[in-house]
C-alpha atoms as a PDB file:
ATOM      1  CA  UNK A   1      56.513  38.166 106.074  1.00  0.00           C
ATOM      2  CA  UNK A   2      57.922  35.736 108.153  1.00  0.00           C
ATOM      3  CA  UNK A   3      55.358  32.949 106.758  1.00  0.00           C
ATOM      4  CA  UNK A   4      56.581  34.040 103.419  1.00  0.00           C
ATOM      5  CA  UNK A   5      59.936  33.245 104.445  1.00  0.00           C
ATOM      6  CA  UNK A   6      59.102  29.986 105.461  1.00  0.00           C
ATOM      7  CA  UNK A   7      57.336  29.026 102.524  1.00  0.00           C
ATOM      8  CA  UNK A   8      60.139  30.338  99.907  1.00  0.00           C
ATOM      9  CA  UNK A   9      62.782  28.147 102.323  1.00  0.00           C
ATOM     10  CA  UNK A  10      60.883  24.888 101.736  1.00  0.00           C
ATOM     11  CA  UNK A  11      62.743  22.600  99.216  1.00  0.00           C
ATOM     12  CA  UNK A  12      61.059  22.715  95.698  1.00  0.00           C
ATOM     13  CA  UNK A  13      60.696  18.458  95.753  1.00  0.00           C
ATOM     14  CA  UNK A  14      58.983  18.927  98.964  1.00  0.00           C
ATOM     15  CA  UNK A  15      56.199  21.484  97.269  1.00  0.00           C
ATOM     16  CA  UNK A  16      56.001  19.469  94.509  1.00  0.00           C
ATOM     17  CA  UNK A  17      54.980  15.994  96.849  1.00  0.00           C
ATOM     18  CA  UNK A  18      52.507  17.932  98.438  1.00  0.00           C
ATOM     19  CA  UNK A  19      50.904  18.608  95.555  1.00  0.00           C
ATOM     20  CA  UNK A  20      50.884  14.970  94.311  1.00  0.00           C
ATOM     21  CA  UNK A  21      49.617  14.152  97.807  1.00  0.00           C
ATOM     22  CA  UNK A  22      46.650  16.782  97.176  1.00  0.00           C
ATOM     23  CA  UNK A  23      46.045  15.464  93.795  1.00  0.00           C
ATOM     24  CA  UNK A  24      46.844  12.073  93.483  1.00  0.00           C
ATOM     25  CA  UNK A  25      46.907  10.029  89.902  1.00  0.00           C
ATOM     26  CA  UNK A  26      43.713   8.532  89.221  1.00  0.00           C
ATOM     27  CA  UNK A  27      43.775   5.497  86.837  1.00  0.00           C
ATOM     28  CA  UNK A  28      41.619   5.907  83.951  1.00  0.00           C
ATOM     29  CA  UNK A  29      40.647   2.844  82.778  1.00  0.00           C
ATOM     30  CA  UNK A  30      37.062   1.637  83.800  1.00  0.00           C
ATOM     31  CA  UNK A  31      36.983  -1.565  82.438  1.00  0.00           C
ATOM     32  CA  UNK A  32      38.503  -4.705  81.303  1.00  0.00           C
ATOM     33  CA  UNK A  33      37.204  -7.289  79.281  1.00  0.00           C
ATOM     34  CA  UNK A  34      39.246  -9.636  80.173  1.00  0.00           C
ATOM     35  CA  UNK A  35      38.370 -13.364  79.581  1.00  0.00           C
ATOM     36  CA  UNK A  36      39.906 -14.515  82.425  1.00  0.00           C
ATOM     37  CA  UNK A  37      36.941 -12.874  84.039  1.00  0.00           C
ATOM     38  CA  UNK A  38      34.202 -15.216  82.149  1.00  0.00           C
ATOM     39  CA  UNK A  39      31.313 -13.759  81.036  1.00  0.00           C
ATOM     40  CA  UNK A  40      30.416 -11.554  84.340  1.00  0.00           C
ATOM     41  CA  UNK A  41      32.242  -8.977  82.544  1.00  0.00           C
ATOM     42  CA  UNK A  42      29.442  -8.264  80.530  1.00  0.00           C
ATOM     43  CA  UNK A  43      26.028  -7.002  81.451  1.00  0.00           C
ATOM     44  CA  UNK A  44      24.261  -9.712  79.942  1.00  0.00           C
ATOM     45  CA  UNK A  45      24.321 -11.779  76.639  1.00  0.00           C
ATOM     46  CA  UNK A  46      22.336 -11.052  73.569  1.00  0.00           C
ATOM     47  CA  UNK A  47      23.198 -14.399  71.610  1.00  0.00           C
ATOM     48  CA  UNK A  48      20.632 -16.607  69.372  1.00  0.00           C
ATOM     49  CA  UNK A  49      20.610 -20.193  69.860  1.00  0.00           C
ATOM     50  CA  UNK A  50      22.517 -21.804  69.068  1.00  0.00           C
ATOM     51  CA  UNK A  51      25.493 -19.191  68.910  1.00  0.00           C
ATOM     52  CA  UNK A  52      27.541 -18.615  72.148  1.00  0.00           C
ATOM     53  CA  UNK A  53      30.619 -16.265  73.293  1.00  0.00           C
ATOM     54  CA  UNK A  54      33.652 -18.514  74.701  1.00  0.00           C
ATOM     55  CA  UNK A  55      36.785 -17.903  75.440  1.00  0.00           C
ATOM     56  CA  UNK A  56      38.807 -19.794  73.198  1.00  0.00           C
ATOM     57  CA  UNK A  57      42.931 -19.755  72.647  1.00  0.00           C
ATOM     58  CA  UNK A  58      44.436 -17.791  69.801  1.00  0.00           C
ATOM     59  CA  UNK A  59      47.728 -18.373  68.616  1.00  0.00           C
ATOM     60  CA  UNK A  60      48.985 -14.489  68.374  1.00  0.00           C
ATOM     61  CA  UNK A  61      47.105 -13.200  71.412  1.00  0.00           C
ATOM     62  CA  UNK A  62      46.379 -15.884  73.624  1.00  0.00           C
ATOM     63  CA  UNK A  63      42.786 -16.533  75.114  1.00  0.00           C
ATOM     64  CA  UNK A  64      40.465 -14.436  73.546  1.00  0.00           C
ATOM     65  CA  UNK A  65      36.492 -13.892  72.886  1.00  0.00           C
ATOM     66  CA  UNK A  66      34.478 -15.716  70.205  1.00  0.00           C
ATOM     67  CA  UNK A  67      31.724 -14.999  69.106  1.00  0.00           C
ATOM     68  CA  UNK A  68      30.385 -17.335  67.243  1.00  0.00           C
ATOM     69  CA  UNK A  69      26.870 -16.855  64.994  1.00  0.00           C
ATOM     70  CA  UNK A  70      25.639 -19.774  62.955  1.00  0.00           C
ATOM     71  CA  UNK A  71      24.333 -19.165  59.673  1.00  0.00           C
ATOM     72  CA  UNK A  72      20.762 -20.044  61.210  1.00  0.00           C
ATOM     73  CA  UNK A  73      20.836 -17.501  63.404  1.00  0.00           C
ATOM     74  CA  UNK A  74      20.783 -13.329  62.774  1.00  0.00           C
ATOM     75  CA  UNK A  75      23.037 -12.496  66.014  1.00  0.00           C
ATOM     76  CA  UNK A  76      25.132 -13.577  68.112  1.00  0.00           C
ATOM     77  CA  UNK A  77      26.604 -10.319  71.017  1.00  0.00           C
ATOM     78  CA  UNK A  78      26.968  -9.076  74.024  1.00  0.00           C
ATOM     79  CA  UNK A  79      24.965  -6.412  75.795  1.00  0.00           C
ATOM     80  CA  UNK A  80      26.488  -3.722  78.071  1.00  0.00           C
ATOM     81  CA  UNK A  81      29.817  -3.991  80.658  1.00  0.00           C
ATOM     82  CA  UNK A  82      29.612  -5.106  84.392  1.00  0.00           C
ATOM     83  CA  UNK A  83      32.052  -3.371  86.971  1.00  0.00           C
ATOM     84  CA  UNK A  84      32.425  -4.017  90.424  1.00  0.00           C
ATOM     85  CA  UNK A  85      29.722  -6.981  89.705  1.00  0.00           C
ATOM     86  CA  UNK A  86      27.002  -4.421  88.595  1.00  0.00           C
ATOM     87  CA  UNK A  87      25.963  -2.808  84.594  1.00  0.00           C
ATOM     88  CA  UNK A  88      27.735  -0.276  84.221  1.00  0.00           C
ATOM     89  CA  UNK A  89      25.723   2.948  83.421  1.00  0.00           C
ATOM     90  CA  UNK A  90      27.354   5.579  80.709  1.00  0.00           C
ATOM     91  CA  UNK A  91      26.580   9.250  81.614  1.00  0.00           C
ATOM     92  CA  UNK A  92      25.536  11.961  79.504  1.00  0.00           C
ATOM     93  CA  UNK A  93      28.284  14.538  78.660  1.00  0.00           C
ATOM     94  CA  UNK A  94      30.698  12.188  79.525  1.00  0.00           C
ATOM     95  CA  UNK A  95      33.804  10.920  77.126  1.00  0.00           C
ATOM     96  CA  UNK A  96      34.875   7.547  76.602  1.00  0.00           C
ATOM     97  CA  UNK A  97      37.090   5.649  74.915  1.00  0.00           C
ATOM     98  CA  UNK A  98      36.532   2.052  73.840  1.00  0.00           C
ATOM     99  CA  UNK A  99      39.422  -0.189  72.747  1.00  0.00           C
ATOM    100  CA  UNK A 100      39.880  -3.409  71.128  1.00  0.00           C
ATOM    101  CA  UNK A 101      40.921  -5.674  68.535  1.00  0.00           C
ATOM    102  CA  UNK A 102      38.898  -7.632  65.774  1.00  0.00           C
ATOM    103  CA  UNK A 103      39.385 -11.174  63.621  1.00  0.00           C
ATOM    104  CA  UNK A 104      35.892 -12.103  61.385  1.00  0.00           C
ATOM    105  CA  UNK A 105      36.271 -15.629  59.538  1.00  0.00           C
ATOM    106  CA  UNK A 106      34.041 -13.920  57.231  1.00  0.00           C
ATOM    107  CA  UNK A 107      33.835 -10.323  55.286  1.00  0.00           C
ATOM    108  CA  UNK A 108      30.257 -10.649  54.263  1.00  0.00           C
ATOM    109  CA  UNK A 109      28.058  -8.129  54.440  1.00  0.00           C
ATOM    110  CA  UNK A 110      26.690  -7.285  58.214  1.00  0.00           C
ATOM    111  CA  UNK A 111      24.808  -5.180  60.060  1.00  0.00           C
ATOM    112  CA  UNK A 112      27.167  -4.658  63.110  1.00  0.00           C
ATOM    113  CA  UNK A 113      30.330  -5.981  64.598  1.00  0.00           C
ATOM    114  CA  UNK A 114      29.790  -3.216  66.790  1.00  0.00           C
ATOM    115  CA  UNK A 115      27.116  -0.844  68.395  1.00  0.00           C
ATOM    116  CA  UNK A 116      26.563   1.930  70.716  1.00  0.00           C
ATOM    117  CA  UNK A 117      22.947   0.932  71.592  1.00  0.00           C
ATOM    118  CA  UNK A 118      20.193   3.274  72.387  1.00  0.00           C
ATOM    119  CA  UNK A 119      17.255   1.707  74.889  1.00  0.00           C
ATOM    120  CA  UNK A 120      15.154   3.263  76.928  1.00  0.00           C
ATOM    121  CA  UNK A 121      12.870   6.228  75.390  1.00  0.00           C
ATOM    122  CA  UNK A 122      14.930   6.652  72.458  1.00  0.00           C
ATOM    123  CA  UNK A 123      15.169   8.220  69.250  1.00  0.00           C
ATOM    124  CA  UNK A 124      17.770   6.982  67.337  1.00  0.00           C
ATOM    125  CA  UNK A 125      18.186   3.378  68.417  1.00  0.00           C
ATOM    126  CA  UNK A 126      21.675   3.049  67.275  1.00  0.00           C
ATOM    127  CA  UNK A 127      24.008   6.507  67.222  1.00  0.00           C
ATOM    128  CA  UNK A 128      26.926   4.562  66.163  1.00  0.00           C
ATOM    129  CA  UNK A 129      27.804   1.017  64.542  1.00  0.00           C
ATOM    130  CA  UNK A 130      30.561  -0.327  63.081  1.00  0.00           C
ATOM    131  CA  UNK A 131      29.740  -3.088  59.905  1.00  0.00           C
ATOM    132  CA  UNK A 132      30.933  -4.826  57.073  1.00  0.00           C
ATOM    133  CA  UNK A 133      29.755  -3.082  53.814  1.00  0.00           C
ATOM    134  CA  UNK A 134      31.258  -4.980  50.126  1.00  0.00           C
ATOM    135  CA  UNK A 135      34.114  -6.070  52.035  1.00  0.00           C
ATOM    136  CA  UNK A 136      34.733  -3.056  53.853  1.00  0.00           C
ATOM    137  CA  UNK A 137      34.634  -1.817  57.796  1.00  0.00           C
ATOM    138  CA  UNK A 138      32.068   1.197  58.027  1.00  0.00           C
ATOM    139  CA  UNK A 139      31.054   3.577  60.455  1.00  0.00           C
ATOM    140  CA  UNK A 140      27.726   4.141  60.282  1.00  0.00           C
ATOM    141  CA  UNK A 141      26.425   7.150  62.324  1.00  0.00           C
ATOM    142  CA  UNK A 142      22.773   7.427  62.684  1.00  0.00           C
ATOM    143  CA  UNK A 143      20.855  10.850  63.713  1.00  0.00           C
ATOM    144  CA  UNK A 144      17.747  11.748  64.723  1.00  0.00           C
ATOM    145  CA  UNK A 145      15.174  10.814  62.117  1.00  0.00           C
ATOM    146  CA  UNK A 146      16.655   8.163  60.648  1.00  0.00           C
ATOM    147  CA  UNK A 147      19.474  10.557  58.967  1.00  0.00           C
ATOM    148  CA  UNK A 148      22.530   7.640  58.266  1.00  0.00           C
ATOM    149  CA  UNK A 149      25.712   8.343  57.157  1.00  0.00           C
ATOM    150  CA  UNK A 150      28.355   6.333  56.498  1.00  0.00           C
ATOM    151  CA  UNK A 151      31.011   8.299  57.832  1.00  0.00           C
ATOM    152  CA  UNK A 152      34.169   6.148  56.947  1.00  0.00           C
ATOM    153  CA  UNK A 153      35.648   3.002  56.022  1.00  0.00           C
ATOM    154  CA  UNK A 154      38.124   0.796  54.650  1.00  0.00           C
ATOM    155  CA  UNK A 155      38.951  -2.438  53.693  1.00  0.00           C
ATOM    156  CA  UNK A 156      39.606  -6.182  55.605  1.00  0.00           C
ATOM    157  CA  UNK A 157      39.804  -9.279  54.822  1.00  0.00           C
ATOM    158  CA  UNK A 158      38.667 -11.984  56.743  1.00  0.00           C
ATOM    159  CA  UNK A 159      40.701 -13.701  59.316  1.00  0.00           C
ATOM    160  CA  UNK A 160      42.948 -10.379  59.773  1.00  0.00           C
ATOM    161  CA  UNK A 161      43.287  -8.968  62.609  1.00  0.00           C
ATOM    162  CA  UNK A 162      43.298  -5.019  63.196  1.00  0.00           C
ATOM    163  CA  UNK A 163      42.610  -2.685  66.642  1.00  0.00           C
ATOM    164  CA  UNK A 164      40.702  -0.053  66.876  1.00  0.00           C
ATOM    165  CA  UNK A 165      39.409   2.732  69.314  1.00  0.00           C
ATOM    166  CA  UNK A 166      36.460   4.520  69.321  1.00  0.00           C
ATOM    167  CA  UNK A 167      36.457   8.232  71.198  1.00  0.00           C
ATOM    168  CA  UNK A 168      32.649   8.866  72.039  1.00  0.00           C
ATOM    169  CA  UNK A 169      31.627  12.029  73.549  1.00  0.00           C
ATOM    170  CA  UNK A 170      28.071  11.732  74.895  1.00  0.00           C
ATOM    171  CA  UNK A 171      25.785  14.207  74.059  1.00  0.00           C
ATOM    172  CA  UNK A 172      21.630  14.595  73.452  1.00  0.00           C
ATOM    173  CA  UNK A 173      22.333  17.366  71.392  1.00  0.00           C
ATOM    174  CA  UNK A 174      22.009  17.306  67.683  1.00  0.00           C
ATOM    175  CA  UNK A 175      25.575  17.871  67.014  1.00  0.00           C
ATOM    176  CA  UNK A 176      26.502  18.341  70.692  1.00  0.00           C
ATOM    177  CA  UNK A 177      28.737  14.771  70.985  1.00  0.00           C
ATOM    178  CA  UNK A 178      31.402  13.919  69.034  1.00  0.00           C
ATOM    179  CA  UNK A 179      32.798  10.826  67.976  1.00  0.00           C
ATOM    180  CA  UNK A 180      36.735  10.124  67.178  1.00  0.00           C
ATOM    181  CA  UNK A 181      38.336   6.981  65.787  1.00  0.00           C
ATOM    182  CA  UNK A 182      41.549   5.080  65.784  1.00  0.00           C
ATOM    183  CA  UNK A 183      42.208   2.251  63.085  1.00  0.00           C
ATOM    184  CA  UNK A 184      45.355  -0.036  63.516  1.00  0.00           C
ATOM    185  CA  UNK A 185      46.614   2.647  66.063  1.00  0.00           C
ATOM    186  CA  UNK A 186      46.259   5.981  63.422  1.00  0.00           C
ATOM    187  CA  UNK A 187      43.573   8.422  63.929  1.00  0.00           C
ATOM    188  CA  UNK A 188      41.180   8.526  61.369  1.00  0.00           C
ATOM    189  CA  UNK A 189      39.854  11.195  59.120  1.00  0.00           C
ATOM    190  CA  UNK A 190      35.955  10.750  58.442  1.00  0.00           C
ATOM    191  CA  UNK A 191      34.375  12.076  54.917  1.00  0.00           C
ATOM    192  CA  UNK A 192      33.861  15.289  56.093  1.00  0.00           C
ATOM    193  CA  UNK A 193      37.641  15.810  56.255  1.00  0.00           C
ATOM    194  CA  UNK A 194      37.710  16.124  59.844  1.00  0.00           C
ATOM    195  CA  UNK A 195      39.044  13.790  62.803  1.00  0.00           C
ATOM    196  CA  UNK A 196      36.279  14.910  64.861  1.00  0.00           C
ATOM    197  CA  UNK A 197      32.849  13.752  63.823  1.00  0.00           C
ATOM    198  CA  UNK A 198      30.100  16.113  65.597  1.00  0.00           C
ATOM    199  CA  UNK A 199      26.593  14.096  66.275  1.00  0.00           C
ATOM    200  CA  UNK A 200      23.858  12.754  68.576  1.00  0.00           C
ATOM    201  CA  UNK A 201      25.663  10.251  70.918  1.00  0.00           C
ATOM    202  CA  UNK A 202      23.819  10.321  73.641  1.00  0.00           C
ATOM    203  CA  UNK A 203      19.450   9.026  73.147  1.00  0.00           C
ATOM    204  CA  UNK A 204      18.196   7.984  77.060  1.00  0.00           C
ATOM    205  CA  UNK A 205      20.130   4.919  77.838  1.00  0.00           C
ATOM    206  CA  UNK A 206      23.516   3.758  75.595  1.00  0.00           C
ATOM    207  CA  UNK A 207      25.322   0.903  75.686  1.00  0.00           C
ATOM    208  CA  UNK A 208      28.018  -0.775  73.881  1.00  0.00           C
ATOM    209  CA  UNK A 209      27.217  -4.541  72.374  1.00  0.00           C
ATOM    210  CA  UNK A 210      30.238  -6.290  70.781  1.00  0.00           C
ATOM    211  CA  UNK A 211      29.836  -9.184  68.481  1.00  0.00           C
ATOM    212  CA  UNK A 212      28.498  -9.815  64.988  1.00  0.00           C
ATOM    213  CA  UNK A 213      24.727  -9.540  63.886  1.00  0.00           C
ATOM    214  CA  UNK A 214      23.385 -10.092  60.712  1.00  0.00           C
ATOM    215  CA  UNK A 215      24.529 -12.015  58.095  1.00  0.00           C
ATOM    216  CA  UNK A 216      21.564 -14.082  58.008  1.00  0.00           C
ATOM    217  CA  UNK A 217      22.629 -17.253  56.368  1.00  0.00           C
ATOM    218  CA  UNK A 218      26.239 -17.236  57.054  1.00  0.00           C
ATOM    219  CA  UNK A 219      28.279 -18.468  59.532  1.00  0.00           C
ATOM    220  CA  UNK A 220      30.522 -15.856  61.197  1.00  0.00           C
ATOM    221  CA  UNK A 221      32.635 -15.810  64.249  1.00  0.00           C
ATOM    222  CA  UNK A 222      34.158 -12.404  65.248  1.00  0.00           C
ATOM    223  CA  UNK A 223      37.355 -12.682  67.226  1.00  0.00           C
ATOM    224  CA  UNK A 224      37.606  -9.906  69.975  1.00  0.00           C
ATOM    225  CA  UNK A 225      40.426  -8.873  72.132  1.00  0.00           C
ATOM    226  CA  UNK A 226      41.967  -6.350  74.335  1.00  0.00           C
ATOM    227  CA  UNK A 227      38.163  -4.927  75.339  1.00  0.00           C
ATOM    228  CA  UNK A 228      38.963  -1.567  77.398  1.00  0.00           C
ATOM    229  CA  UNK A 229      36.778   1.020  78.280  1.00  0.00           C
ATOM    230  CA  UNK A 230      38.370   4.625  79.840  1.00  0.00           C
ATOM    231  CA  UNK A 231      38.529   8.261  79.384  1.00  0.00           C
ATOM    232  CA  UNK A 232      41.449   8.443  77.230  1.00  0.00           C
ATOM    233  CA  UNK A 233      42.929   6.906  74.583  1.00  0.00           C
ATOM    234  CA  UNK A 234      46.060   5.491  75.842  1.00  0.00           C
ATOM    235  CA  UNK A 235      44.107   3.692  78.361  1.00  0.00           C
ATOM    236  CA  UNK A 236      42.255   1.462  76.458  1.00  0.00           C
ATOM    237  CA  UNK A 237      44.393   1.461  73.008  1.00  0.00           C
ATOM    238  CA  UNK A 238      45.098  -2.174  71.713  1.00  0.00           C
END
């Protein structure tokens, strides 16, 4: 009883700093990528000569990433994040959130301004892209099999900017993951009338590769800003 008195007689700001102190705040952003930290933000570059990823200035959003894919060449991205100075490795059953905004000079038809990449033994080589279909930006979710959906889109035009976020829930199962998407800061609905697409997300080893590839016989550049990667989506949202 007398321990019970004690207790009860401590002030209720005191019990509630002990219990930050017990569970501090843990920031939930994994990655930033920045330009300021040059290319060693990135696991490693997946860009055809002559095509290249700079840092160049923009004149809403400062110094941000180009990358720039001639019309002789089929891609021009990069491949996986570095933290700490090493690849980053995505875990199965795992959520992420990726954030960023996009500029193309050009709204012909590609195969990806985005991808989460499947390597390793794998099965689906791409769960998720994002491309340019008749002038619009697609999702394109690919199962097992070589089932492919487009799952949503809209329109751009080139040399507009717009954000988006990408919620990825990593799963092996068929319709274990799910995948969730922001557009110009509203959550999206996909054609199944849900904000919550259920899929494959997870196939051995994933990575995301930002960028433009495709468009074989056009020159593109794809403007990219505000790269975040986290584990929720006010963490990494443009």
């Amino acid at each position: 009883m007398e321990t019970l008195r004690r207790f009860l007689a401590v002030p209720l700001t005191a019990v509630l700093a002990l219990s930050l102190l017990a569970n501090p705040a843990h920031a939930a952003t994994i990655w930033s990528g920045d330009p300021s930290g040059g290319l060693r933000v990135f696991g490693n570059m997946n860009c055809d000569s002559p095509g290249s990823v700079t840092a160049v200035d923009d004149p809403a959003h400062g110094r941000v990433w180009r990358y720039n894919k001639p019309s002789g060449s089929n891609r021009c991205e990069n491949h996986g994040i570095a933290v700490g100075g090493k690849r980053y490795e995505f875990r199965n059953g795992s959520t992420y959130y990726l954030g960023w905004r996009s500029k193309l000079s050009s709204a012909v038809n590609n195969n990806a301004t985005f991808q989460w990449k499947s390597y390793g033994n794998h099965i689906q080589n791409f769960p998720v892209v994002l491309k340019v279909i008749s002038g619009r930006i697609s999702i394109l979710q690919r199962q097992p099999g070589g089932v492919e959906r487009i799952t949503w889109s809209r329109p751009i035009t080139a040399n507009t900017w717009h954000t988006y976020v990408l919620g990825l829930h990593l799963s092996s199962a068929t319709t274990g993951g799910w995948v969730e998407f922001w557009f110009d800061g509203q959550k999206q609905t996909f054609t199944n009338n849900s904000q919550r697409w259920a899929c494959r997300t997870w196939d051995s080893i994933n990575e995301p590769k930002w960028g433009i590839y495709g468009a074989s016989g056009t020159s593109v550049a794809n403007y990219v800003d505000a790269l975040k990667v986290g584990t929720a989506y006010s963490d990494v949202a443009p």
